[in-house]
Structure formats: C-alpha cells, structure tokens
N, C-alpha and C. Protein backbone atom coordinates (compact mmCIF):
# COMPACT_ATOMS: atom_id res chain seq x y z
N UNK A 1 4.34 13.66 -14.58
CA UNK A 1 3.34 12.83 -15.25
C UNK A 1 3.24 13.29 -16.69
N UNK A 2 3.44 12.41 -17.43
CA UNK A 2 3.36 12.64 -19.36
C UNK A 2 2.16 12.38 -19.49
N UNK A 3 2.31 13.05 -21.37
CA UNK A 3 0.75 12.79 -21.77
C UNK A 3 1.59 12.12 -23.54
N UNK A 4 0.28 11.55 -24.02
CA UNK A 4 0.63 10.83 -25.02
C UNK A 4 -0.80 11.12 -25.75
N UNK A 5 -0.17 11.31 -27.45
CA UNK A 5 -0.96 11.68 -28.41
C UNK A 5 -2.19 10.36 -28.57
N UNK A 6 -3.36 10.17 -28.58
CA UNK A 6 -4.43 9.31 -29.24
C UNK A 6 -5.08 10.06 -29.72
N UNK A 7 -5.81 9.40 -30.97
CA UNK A 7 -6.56 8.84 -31.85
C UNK A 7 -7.73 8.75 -31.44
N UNK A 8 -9.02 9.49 -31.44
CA UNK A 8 -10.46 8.58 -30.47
C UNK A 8 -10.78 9.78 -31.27
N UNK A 9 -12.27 9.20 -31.24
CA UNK A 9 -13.71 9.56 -31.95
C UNK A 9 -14.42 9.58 -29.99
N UNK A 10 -15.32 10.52 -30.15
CA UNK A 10 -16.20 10.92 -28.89
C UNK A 10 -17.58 10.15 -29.74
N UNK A 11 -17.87 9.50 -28.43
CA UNK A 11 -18.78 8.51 -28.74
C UNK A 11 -20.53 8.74 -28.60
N UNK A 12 -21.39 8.31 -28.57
CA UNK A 12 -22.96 8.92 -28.42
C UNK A 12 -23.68 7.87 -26.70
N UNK A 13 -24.49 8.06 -26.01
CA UNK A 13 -24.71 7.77 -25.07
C UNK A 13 -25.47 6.32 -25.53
N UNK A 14 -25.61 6.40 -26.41
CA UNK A 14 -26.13 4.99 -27.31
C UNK A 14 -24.77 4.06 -27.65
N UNK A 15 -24.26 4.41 -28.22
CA UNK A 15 -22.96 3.69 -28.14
C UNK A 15 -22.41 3.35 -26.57
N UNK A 16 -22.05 3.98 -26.09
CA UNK A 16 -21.68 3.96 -24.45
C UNK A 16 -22.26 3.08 -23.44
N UNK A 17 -23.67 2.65 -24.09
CA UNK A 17 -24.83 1.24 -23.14
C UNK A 17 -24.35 0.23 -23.98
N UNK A 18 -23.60 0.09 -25.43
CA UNK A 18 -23.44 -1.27 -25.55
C UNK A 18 -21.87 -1.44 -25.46
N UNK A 19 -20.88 -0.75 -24.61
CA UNK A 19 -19.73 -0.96 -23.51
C UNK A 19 -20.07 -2.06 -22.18
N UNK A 20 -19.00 -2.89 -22.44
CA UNK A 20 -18.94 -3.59 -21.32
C UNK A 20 -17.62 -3.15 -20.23
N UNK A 21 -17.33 -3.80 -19.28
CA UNK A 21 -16.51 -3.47 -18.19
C UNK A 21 -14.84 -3.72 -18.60
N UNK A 22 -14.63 -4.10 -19.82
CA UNK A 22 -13.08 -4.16 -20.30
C UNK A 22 -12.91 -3.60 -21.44
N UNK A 23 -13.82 -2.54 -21.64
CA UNK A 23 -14.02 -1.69 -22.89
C UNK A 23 -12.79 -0.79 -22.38
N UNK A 24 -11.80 -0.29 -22.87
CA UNK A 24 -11.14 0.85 -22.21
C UNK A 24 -11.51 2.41 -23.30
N UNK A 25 -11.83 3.76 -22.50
CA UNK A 25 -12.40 4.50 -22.62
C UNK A 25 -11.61 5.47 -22.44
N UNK A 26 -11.75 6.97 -22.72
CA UNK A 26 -11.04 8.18 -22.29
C UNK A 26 -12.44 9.21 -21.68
N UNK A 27 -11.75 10.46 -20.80
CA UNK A 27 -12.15 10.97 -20.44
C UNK A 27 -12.04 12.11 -19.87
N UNK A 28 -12.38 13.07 -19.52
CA UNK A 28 -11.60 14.33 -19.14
C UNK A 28 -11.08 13.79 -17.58
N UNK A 29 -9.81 13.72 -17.64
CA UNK A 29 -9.00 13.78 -15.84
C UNK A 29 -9.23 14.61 -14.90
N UNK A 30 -10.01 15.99 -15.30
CA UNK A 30 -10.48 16.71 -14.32
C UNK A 30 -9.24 17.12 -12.84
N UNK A 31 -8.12 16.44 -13.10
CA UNK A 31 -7.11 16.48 -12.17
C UNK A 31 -6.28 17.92 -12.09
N UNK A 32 -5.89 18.61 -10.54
CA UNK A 32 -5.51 19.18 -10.60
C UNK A 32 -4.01 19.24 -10.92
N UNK A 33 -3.65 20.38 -11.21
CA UNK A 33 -2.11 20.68 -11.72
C UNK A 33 -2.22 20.20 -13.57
N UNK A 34 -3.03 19.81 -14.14
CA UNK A 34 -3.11 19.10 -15.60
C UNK A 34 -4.29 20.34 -16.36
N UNK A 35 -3.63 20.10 -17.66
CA UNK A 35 -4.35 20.86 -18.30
C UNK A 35 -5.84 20.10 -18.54
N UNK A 36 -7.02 21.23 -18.29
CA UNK A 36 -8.19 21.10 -18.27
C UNK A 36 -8.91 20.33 -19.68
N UNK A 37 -8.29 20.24 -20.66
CA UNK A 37 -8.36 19.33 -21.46
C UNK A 37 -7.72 17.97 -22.31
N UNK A 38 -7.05 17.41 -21.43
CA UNK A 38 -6.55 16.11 -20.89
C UNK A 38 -6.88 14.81 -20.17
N UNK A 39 -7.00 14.31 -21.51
CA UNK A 39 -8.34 12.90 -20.85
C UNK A 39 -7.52 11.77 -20.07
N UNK A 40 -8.21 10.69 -19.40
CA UNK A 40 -7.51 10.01 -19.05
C UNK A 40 -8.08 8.56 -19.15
N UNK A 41 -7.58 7.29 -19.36
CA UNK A 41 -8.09 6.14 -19.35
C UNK A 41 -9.05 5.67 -18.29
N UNK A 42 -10.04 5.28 -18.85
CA UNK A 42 -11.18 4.86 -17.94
C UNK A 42 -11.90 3.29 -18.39
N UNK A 43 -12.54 2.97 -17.24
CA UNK A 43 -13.92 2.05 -17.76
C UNK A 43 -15.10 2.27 -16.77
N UNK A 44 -15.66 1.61 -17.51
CA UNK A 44 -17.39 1.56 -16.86
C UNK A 44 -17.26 0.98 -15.80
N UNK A 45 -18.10 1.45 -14.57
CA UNK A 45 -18.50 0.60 -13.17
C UNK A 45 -19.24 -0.44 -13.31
N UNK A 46 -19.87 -0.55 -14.23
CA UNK A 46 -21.07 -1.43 -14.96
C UNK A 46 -21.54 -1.71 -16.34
N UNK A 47 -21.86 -2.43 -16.47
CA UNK A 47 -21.86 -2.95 -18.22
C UNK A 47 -22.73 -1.41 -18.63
N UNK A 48 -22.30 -0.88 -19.31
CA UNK A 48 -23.02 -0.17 -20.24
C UNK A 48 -24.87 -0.13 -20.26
N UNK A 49 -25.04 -0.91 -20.82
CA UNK A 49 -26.85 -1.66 -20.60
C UNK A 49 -27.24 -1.45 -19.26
N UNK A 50 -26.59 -1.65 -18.21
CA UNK A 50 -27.38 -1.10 -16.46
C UNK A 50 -27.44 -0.05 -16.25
N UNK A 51 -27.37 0.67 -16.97
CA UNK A 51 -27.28 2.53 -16.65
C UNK A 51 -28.45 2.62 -16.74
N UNK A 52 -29.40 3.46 -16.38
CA UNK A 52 -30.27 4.01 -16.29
C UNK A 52 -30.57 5.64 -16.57
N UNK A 53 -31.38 6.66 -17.14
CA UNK A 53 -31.33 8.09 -17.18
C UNK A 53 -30.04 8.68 -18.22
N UNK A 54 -29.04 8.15 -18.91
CA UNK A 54 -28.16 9.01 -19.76
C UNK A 54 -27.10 9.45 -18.81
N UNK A 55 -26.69 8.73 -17.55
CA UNK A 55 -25.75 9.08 -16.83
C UNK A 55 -24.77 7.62 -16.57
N UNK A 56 -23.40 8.04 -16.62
CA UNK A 56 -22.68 7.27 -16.46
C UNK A 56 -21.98 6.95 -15.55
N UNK A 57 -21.14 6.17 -14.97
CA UNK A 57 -20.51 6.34 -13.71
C UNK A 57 -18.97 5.52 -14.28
N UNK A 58 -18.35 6.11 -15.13
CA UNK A 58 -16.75 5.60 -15.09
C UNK A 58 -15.73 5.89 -14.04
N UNK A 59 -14.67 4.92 -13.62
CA UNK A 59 -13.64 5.24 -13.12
C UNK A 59 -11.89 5.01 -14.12
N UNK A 60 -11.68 5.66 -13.57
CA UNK A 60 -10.38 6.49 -14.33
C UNK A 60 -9.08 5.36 -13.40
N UNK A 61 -7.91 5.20 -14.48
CA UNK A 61 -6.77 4.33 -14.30
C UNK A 61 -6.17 4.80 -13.10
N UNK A 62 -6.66 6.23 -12.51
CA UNK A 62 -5.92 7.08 -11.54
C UNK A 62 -6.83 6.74 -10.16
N UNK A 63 -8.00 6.06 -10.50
CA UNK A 63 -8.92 5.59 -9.30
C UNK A 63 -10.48 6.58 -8.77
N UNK A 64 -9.93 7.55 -10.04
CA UNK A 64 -10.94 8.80 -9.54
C UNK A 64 -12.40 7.81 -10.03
N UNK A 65 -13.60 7.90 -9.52
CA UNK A 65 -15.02 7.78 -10.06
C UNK A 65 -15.34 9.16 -10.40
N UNK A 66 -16.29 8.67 -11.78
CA UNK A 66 -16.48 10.27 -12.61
C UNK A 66 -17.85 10.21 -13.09
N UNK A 67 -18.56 10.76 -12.63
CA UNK A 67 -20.41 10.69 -13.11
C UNK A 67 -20.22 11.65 -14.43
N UNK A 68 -21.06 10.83 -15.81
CA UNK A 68 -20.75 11.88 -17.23
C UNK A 68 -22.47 11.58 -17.99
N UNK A 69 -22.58 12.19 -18.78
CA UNK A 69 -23.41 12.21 -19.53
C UNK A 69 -23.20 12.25 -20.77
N UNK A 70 -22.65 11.63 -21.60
CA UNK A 70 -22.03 11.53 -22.81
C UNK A 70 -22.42 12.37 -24.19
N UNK A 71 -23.97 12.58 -23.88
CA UNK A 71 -24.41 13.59 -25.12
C UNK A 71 -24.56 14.97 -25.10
N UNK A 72 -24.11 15.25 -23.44
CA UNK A 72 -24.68 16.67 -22.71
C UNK A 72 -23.09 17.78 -23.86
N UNK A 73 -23.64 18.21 -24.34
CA UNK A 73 -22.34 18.79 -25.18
C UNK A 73 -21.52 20.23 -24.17
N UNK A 74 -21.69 20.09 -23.38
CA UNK A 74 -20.79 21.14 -22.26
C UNK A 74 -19.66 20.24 -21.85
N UNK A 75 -19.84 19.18 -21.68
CA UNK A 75 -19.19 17.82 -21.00
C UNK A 75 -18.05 17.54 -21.72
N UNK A 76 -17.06 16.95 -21.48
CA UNK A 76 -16.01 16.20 -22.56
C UNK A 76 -16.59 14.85 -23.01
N UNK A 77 -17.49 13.84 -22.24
CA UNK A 77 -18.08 12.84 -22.68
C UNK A 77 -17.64 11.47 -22.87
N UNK A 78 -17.61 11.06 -23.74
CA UNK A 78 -16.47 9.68 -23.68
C UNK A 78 -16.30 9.54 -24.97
N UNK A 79 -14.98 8.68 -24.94
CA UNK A 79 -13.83 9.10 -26.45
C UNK A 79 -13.39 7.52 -26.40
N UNK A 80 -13.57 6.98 -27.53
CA UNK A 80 -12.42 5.36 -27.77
C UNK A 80 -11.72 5.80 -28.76
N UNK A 81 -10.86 4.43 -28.59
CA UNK A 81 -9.36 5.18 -29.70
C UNK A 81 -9.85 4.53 -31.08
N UNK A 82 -9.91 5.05 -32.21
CA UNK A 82 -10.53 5.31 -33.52
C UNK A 82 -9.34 5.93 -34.16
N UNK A 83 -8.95 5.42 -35.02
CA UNK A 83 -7.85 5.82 -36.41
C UNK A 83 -8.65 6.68 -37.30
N UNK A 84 -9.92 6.80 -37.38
CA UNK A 84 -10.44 7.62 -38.29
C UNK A 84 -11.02 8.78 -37.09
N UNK A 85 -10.75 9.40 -35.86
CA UNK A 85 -10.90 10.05 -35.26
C UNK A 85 -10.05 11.27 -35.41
N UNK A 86 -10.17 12.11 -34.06
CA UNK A 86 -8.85 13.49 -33.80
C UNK A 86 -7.93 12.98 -33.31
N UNK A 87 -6.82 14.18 -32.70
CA UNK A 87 -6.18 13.81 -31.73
C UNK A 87 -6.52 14.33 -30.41
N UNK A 88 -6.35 13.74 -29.22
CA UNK A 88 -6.85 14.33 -27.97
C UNK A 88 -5.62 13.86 -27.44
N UNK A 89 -4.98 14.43 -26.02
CA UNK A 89 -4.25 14.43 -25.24
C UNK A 89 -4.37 13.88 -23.83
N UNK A 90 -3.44 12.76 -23.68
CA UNK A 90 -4.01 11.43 -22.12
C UNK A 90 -2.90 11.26 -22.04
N UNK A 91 -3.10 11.28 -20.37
CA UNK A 91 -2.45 11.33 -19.13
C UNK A 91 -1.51 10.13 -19.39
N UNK A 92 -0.61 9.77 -18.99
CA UNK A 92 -0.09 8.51 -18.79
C UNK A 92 0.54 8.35 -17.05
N UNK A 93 -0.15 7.56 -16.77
CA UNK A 93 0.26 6.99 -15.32
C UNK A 93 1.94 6.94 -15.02
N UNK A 94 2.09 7.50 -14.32
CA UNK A 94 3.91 7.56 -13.63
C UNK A 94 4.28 6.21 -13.32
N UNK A 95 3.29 5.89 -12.66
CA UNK A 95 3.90 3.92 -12.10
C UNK A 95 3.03 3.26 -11.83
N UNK A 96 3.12 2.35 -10.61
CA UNK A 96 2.14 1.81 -10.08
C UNK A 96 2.43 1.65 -8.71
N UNK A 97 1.07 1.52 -8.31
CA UNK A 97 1.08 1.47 -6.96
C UNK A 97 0.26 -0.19 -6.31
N UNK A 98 1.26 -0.61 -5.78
CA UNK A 98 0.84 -1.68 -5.33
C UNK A 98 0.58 -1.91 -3.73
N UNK A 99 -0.48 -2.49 -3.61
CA UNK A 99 -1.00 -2.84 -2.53
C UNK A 99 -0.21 -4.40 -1.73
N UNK A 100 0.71 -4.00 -1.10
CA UNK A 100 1.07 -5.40 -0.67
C UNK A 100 0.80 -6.39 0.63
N UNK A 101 0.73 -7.26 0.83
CA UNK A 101 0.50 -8.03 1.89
C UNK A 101 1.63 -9.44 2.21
N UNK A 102 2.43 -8.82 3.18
CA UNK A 102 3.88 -9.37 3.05
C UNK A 102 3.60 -10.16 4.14
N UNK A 103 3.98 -11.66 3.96
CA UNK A 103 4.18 -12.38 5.52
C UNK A 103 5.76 -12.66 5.71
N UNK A 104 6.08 -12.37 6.42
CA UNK A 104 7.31 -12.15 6.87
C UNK A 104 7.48 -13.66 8.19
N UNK A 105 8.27 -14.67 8.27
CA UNK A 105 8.15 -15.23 9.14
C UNK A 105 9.25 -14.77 10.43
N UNK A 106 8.63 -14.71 11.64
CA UNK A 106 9.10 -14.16 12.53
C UNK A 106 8.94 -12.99 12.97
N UNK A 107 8.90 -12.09 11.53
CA UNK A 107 8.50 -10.58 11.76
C UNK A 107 9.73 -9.90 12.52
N UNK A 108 10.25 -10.14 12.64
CA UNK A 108 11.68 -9.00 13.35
C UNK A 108 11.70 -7.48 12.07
N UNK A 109 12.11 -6.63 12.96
CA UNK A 109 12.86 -5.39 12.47
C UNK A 109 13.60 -5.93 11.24
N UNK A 110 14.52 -6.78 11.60
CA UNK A 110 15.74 -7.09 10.70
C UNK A 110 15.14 -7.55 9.37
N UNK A 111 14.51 -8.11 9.27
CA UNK A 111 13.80 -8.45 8.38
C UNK A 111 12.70 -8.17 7.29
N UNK A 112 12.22 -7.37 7.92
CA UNK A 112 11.37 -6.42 7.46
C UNK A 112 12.57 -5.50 6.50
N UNK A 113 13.36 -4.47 7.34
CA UNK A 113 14.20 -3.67 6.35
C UNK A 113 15.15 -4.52 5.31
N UNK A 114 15.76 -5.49 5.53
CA UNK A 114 15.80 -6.64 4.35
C UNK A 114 14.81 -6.25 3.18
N UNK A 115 13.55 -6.85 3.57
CA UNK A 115 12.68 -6.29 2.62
C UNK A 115 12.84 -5.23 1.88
N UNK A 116 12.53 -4.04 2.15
CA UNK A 116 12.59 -2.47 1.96
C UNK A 116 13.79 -2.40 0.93
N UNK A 117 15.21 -2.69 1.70
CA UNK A 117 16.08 -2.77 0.64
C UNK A 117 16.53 -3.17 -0.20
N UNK A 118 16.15 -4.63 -0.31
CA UNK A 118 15.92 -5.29 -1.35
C UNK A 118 14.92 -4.51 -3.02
N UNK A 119 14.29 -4.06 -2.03
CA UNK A 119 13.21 -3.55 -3.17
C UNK A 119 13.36 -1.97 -3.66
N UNK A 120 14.15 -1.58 -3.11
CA UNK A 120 15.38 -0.40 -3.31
C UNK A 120 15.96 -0.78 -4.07
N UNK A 121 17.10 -1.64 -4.01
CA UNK A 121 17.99 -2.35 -4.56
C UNK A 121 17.41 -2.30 -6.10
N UNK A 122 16.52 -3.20 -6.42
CA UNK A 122 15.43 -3.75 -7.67
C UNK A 122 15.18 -2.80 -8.23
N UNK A 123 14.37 -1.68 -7.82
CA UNK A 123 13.75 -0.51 -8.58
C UNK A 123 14.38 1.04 -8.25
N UNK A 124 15.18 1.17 -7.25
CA UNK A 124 15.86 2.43 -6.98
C UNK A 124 15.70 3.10 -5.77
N UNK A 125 16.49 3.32 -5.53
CA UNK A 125 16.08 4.11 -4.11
C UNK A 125 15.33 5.11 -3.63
N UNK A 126 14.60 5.97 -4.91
CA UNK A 126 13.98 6.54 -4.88
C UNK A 126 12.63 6.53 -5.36
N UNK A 127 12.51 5.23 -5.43
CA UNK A 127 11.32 4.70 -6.08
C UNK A 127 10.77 4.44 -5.48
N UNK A 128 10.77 3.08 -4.51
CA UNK A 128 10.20 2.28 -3.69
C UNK A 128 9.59 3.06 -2.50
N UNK A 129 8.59 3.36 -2.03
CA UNK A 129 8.11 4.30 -1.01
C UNK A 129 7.40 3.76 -0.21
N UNK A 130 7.68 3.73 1.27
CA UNK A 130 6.59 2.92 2.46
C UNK A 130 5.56 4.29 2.55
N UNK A 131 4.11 3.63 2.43
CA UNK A 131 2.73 5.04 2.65
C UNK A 131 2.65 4.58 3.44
N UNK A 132 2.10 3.28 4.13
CA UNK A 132 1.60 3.07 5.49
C UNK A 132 1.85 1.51 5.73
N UNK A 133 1.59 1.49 7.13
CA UNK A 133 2.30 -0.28 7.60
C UNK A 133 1.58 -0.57 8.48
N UNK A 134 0.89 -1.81 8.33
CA UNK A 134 0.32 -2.59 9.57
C UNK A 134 1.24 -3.59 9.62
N UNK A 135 0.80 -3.75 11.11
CA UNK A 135 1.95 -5.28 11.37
C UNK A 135 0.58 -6.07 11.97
N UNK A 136 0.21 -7.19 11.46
CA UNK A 136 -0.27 -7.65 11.91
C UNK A 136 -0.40 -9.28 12.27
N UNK A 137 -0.30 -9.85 13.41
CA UNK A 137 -0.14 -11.11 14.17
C UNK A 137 -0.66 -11.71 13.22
N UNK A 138 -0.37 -13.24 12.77
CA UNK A 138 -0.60 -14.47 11.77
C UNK A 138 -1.06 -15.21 13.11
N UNK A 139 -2.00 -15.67 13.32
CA UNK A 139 -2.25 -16.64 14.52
C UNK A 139 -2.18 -18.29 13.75
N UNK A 140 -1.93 -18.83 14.46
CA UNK A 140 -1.22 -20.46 14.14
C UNK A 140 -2.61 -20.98 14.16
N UNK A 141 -3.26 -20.79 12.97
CA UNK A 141 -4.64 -21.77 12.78
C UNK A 141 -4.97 -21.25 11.18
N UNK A 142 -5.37 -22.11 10.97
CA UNK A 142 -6.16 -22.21 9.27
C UNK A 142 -7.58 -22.22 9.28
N UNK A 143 -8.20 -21.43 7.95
CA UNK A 143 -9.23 -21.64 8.08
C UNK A 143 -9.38 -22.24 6.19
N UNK A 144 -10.93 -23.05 6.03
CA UNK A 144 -11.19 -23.45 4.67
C UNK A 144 -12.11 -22.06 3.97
N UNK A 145 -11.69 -21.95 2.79
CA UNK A 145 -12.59 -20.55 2.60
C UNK A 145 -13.47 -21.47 0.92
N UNK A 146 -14.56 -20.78 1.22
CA UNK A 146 -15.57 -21.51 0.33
C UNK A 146 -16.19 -20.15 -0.64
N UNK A 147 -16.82 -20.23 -1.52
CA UNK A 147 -17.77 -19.38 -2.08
C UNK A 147 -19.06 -20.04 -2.38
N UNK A 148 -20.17 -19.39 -2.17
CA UNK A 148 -21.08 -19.33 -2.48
C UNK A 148 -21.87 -17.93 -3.43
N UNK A 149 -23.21 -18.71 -4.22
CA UNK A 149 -23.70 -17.73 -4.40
C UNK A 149 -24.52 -16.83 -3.77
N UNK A 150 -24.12 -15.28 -3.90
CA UNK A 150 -24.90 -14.22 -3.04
C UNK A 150 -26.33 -14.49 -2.16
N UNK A 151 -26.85 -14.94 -3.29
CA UNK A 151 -28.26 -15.06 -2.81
C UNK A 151 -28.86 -16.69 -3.15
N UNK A 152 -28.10 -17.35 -2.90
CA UNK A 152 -28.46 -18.93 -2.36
C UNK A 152 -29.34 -19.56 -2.28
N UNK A 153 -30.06 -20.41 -3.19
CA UNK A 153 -31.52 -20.96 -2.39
C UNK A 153 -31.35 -21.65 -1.13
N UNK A 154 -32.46 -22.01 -0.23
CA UNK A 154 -32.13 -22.49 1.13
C UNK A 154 -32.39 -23.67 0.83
N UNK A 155 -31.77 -24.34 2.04
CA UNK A 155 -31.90 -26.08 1.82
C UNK A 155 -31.16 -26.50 0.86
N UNK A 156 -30.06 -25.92 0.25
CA UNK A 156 -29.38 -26.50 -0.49
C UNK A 156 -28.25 -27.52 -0.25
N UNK A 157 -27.84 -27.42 1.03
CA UNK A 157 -26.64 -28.53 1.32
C UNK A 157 -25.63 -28.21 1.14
N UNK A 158 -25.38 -26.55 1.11
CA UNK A 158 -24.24 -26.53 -0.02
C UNK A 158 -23.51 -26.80 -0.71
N UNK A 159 -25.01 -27.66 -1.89
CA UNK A 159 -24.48 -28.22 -3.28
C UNK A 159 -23.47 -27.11 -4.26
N UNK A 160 -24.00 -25.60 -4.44
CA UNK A 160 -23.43 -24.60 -4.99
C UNK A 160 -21.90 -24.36 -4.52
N UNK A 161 -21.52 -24.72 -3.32
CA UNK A 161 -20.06 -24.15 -2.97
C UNK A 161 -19.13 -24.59 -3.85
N UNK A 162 -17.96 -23.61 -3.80
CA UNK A 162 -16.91 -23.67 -4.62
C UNK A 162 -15.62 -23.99 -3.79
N UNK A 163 -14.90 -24.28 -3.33
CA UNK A 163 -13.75 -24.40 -2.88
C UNK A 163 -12.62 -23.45 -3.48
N UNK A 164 -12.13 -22.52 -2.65
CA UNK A 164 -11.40 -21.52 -3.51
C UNK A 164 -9.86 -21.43 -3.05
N UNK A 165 -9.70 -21.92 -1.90
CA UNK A 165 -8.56 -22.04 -1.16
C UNK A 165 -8.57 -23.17 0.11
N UNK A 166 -7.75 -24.04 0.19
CA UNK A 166 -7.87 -24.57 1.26
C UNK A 166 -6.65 -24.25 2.50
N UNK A 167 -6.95 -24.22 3.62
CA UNK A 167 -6.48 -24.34 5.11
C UNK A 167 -5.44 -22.80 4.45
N UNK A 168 -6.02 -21.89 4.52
CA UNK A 168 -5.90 -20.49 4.81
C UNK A 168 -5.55 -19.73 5.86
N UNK A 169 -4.65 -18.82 5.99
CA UNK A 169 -4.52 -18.34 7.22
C UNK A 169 -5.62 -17.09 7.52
N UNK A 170 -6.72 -16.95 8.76
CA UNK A 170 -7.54 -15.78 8.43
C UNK A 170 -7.35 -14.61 8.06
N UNK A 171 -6.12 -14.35 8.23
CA UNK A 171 -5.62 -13.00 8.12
C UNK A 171 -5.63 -12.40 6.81
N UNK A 172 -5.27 -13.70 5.39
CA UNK A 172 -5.24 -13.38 4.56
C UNK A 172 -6.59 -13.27 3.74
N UNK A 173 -7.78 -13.74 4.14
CA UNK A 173 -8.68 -13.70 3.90
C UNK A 173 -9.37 -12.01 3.48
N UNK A 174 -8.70 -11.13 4.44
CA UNK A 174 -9.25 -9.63 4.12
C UNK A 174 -8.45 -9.09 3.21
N UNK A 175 -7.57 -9.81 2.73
CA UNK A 175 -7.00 -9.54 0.98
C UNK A 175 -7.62 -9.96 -0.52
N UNK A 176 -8.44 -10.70 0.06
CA UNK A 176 -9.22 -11.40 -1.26
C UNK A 176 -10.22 -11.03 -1.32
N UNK A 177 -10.97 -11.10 -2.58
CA UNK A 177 -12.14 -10.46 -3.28
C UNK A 177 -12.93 -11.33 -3.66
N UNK A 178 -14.50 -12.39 -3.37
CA UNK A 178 -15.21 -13.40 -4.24
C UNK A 178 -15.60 -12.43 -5.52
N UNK A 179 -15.75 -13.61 -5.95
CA UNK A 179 -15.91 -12.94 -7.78
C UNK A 179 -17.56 -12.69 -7.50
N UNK A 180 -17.93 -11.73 -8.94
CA UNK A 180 -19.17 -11.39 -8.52
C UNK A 180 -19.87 -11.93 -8.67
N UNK A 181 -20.79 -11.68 -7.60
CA UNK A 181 -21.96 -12.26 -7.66
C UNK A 181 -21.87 -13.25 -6.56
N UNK A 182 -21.01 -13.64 -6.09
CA UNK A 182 -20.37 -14.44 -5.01
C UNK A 182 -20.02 -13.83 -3.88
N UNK A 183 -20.22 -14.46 -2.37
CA UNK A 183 -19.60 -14.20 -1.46
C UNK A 183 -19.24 -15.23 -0.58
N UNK A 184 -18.19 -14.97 0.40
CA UNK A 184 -16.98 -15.71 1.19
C UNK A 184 -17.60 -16.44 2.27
N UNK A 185 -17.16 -17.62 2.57
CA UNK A 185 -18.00 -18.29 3.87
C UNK A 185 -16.44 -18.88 4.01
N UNK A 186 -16.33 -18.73 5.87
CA UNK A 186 -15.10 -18.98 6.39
C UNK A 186 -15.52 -20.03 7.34
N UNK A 187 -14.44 -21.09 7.36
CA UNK A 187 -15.20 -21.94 8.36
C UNK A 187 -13.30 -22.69 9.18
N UNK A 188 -13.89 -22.75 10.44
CA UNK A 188 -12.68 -23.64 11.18
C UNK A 188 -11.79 -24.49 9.67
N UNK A 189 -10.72 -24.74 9.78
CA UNK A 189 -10.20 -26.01 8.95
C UNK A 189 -10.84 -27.72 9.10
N UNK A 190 -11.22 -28.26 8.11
CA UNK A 190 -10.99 -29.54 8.55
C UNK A 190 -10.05 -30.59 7.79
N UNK A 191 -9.18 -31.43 8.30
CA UNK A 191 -8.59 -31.74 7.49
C UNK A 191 -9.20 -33.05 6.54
N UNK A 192 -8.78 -33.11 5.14
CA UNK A 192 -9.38 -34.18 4.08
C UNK A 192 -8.89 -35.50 4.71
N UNK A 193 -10.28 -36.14 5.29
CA UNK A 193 -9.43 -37.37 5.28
C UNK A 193 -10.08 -38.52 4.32
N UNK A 194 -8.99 -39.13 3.64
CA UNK A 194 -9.09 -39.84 2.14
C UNK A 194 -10.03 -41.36 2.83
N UNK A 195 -11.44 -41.19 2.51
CA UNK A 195 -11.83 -42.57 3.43
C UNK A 195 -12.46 -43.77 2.02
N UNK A 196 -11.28 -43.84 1.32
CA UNK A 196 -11.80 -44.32 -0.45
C UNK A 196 -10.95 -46.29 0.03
N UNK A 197 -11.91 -47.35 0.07
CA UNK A 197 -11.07 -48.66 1.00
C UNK A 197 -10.25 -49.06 -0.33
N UNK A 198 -9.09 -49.55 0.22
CA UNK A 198 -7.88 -49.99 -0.25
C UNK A 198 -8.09 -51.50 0.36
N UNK A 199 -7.24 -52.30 -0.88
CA UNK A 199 -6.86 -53.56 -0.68
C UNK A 199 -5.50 -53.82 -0.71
C-alpha cells in the first residue's frame, strides 16, 4: 500500500459543520502496519451542521468509522487539500473491492469457473480473489418494487410512490439501497395492462 504527497491545511471544528457528505477530507488512518502519521481519505457520515457537541463521526475510503474532534489539539483532526497548506502523507488504496451479485443462468459448476477465469484472464491471476460465495436459488416469480417516503402521511393512496424497478426478481432486491429518506415496499408483480380505447 503507497502513500502520496498532499497539500491540506487542518481545518477548525467550525469549518468542519459547514462540510457536506461529498466534501472529501483527510485524516489520521490509525491503521496498523502504517506509519502513525499517515492520513487517509475520508467523509462525513452526516452533513457537517447535524453534529452535535464538537464531535465528528467520519469514515475513511478504507471503510474504517472514526469519531474526531477537530480542535482537540492531541488529535490529528481534519485536513482538506489547500495549495497554500503543508505537506502531509495519505494512504492510497491498493484496489478495489467489489461487492458482486452474479446471476448465472442455470448455475452449474461449469459456469461459474468460466466466470472466475474470465476475470483472471482480464485483471491477472493474481488479482482476482473469491472471499466468500453464496449460491443462492432465483425463484421463477417477479416482484414490483416501489419507494416511498419513510414516514408517509396516512390515507395517502400512495400518491407519494415512486416506481423504481419493475417485475424484479426478489432476490435482487437485498442488493439495493432506497435513497434517503426513503424506504422499499415489495409487492407480488402485476402486469401493466394498457386499458387507453383504440379505434
């Protein structure tokens, strides 16, 4: 794992509440095997402004969550990249790690390692790494997946719904995320039928 020279000014806990959630940030990596003063890319869990008490809650490009206090001067604190700043020293991520959700039709052995090597093939053989494998049954039915908002007035009819996918398989449903503030309502399929009269 490399590190790469930036540029950042360490920022004040006042500055740090008017950060929003695509602000990108540095921070001490706290990671073992790395030198103890070696920051790493972060953002806020929450807009800046929802913090409460002078405590922060960033997570780091590496996935770690990191509670900071930005003015506590024992702390490393938080750092943006600034041309009129120092230099500080950050981590750079080795790769990526992707989360996949493969439908495979049929599902055989044979097919599956197809897969695998294929993706060997692409990025190297020493690259591509299986961590863990579910196999899990696709059952031959669809469902319509809707969003609503969290907290809904009642009696609404569900005028608010969104249509986000239609005739879905359920399975794939525990791969997706409603946006915030939103959550998922799953219902049997029905199919559209076009009842608009023609001449």
């Amino acid at each position: 794992m490399g590190t790469e020279k930036v540029t950042a000014r360490r920022i004040t806990a006042e500055e740090t509440s008017g950060l929003d959630l695509q602000d990108s940030i540095f921070v001490l990596a706290g990671m073992d095997g790395v030198s103890p003063d070696c920051y790493a890319r972060a953002f806020l869990t929450k807009p800046g402004r929802n913090f409460e008490g002078g405590s922060f809650t960033v997570r780091t490009v590496f996935g770690d969550e990191i509670h900071i206090f930005p003015d506590n001067a024992e702390e490393g604190g938080v750092w943006i990249a600034d041309k009129a700043g120092e230099k500080i020293e950050v981590l750079q991520s080795a790769g990526v790690l992707l989360n996949l959700a493969l439908f495979v039709p049929g599902g055989s052995k044979e097919s599956l390692e197809s897969l695998y090597s294929a993706a060997r093939d692409a990025f190297g053989a020493g690259i591509v790494q299986r961590w863990s494998e579910e196999v899990v049954e696709v059952p031959d039915a669809k469902v319509d997946l809707y969003e609503e908002p969290a907290r809904g007035r009642k009696n609404t009819n569900g005028q608010n719904r969104d249509r986000r996918a239609l005739d879905i398989y359920p399975t794939r449903v525990r791969f997706l995320e409603p946006s915030e503030g939103w959550k998922f309502v799953v219902e049997p399929h029905k199919e559209i039928i076009d009842e608009t009269p023609t001449i």
